[in-house]
C-alpha atoms as a PDB file:
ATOM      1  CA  UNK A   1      14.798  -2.417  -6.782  1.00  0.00           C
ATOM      2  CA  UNK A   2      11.029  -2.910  -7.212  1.00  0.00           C
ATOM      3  CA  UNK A   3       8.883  -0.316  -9.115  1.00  0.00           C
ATOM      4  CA  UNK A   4       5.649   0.830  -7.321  1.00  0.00           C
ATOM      5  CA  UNK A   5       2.485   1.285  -9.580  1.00  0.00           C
ATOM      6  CA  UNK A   6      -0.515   2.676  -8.348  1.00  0.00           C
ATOM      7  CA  UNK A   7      -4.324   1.477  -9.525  1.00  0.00           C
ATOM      8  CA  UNK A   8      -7.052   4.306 -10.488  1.00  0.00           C
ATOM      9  CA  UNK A   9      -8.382   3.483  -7.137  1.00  0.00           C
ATOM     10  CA  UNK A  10      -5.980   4.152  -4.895  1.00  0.00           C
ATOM     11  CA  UNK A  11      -5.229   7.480  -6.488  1.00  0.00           C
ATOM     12  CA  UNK A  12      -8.653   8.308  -6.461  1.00  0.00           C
ATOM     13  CA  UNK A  13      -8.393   7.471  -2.738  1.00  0.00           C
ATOM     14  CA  UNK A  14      -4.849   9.250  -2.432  1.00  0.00           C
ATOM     15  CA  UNK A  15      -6.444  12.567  -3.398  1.00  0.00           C
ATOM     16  CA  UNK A  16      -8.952  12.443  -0.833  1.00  0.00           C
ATOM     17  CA  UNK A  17      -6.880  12.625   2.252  1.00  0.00           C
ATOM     18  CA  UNK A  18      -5.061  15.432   3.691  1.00  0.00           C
ATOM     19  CA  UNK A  19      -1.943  16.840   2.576  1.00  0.00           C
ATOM     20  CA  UNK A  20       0.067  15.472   5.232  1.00  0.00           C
ATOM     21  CA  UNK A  21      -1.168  12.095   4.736  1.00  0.00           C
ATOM     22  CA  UNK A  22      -0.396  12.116   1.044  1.00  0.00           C
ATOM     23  CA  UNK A  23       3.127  13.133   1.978  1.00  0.00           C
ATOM     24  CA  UNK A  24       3.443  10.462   4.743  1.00  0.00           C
ATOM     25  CA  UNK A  25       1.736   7.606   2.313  1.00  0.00           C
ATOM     26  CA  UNK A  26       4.014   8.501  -1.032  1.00  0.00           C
ATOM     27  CA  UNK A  27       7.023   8.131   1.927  1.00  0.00           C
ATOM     28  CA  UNK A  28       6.092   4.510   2.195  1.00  0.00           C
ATOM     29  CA  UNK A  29       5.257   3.749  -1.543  1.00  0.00           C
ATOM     30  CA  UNK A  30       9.445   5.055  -1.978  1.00  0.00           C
ATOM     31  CA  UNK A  31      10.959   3.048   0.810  1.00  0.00           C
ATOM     32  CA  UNK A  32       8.976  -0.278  -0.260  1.00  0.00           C
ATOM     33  CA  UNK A  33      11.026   0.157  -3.761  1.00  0.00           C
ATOM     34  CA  UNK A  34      14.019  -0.846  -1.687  1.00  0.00           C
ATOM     35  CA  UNK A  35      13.218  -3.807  -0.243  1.00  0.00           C
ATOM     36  CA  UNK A  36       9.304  -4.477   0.336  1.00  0.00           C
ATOM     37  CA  UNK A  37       9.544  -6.816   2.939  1.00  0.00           C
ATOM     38  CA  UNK A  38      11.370  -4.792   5.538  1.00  0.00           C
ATOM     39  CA  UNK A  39       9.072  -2.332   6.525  1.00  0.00           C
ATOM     40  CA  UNK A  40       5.823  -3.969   8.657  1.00  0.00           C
ATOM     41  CA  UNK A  41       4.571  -6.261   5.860  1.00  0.00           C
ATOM     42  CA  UNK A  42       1.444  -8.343   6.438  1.00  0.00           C
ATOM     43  CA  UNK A  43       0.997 -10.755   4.096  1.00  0.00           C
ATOM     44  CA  UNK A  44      -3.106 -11.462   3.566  1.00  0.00           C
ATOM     45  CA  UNK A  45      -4.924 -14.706   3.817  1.00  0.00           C
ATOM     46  CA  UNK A  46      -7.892 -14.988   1.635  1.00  0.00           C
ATOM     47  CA  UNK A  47     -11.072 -13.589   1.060  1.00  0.00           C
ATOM     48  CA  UNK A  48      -8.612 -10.409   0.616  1.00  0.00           C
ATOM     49  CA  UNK A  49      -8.296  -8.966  -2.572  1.00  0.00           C
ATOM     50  CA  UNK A  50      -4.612  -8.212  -2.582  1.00  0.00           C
ATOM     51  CA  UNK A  51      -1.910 -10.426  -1.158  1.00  0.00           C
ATOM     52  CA  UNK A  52       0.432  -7.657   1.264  1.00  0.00           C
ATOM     53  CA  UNK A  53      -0.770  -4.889   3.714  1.00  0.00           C
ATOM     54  CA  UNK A  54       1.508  -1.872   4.895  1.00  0.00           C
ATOM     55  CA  UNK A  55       0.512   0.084   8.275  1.00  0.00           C
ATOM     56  CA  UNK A  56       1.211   3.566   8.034  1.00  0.00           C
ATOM     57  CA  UNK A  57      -0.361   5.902  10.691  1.00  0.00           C
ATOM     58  CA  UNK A  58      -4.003   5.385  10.831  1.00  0.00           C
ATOM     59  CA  UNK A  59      -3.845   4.541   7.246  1.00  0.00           C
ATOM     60  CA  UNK A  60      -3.788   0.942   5.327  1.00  0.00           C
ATOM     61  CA  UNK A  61      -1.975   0.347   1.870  1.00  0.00           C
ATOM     62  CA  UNK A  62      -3.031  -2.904   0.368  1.00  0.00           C
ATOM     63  CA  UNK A  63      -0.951  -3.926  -2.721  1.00  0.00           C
ATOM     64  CA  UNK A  64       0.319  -7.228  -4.409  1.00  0.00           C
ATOM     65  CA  UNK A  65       3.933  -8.179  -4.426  1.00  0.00           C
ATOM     66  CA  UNK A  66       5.052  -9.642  -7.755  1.00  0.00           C
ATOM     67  CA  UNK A  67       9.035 -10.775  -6.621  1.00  0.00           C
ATOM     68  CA  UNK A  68       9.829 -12.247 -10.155  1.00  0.00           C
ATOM     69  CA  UNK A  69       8.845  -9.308 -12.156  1.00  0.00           C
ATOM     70  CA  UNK A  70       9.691  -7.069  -9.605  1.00  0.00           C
ATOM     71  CA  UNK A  71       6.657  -4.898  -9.318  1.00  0.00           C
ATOM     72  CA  UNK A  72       4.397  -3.881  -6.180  1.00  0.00           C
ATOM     73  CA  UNK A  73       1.101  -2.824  -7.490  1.00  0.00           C
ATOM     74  CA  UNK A  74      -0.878  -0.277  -4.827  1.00  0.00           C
ATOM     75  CA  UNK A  75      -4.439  -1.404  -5.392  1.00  0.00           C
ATOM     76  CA  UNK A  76      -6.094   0.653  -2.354  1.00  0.00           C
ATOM     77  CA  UNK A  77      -5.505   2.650   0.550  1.00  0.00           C
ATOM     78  CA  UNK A  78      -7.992   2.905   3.323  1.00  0.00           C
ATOM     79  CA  UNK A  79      -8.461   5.285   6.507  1.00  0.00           C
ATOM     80  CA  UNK A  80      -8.047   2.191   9.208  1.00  0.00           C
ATOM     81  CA  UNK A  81     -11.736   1.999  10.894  1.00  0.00           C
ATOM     82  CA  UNK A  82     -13.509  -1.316  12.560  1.00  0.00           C
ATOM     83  CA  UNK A  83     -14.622  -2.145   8.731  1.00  0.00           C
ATOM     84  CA  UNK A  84     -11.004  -2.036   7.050  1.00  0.00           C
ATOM     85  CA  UNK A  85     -10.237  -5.553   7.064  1.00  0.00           C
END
């Protein structure tokens, strides 16, 4: 099981959205505990800042994946527009 830590930043963002979307996006950060890699897991060639991106609803969750220490850090979510990525 992987523990799921979230930066200033992406709580900051977290807050902003509606309370539905909070609900749905806290969903996600739970099931990725699990296993990470089974829900749609897009793994980020640089410029990116983070290595992983998750898809949920119109939102993206970028985060970085540590597998030996087991911990997925949530560095930002974003409402999915044409300037996301």
């Amino acid at each position: 099981m992987f523990q799921v830590n979230f930066s200033k930043s992406a709580i900051k963002s977290l807050k902003k959205f509606p309370l539905k979307d909070q609900i749905r996006i806290k969903k996600v950060s739970e099931k990725i505990k699990q296993d990470p890699f089974a829900l749609d897991i897009k793994k980020l060639e640089p410029p990116h800042k983070t290595s992983h991106r998750i898809r949920t609803g119109s939102y993206r969750i970028f985060l970085d994946i540590d597998t030996t220490t087991k911990i997925i850090l949530i560095v930002e979510i974003e409402r999915r527009t044409t300037q996301t990525y």
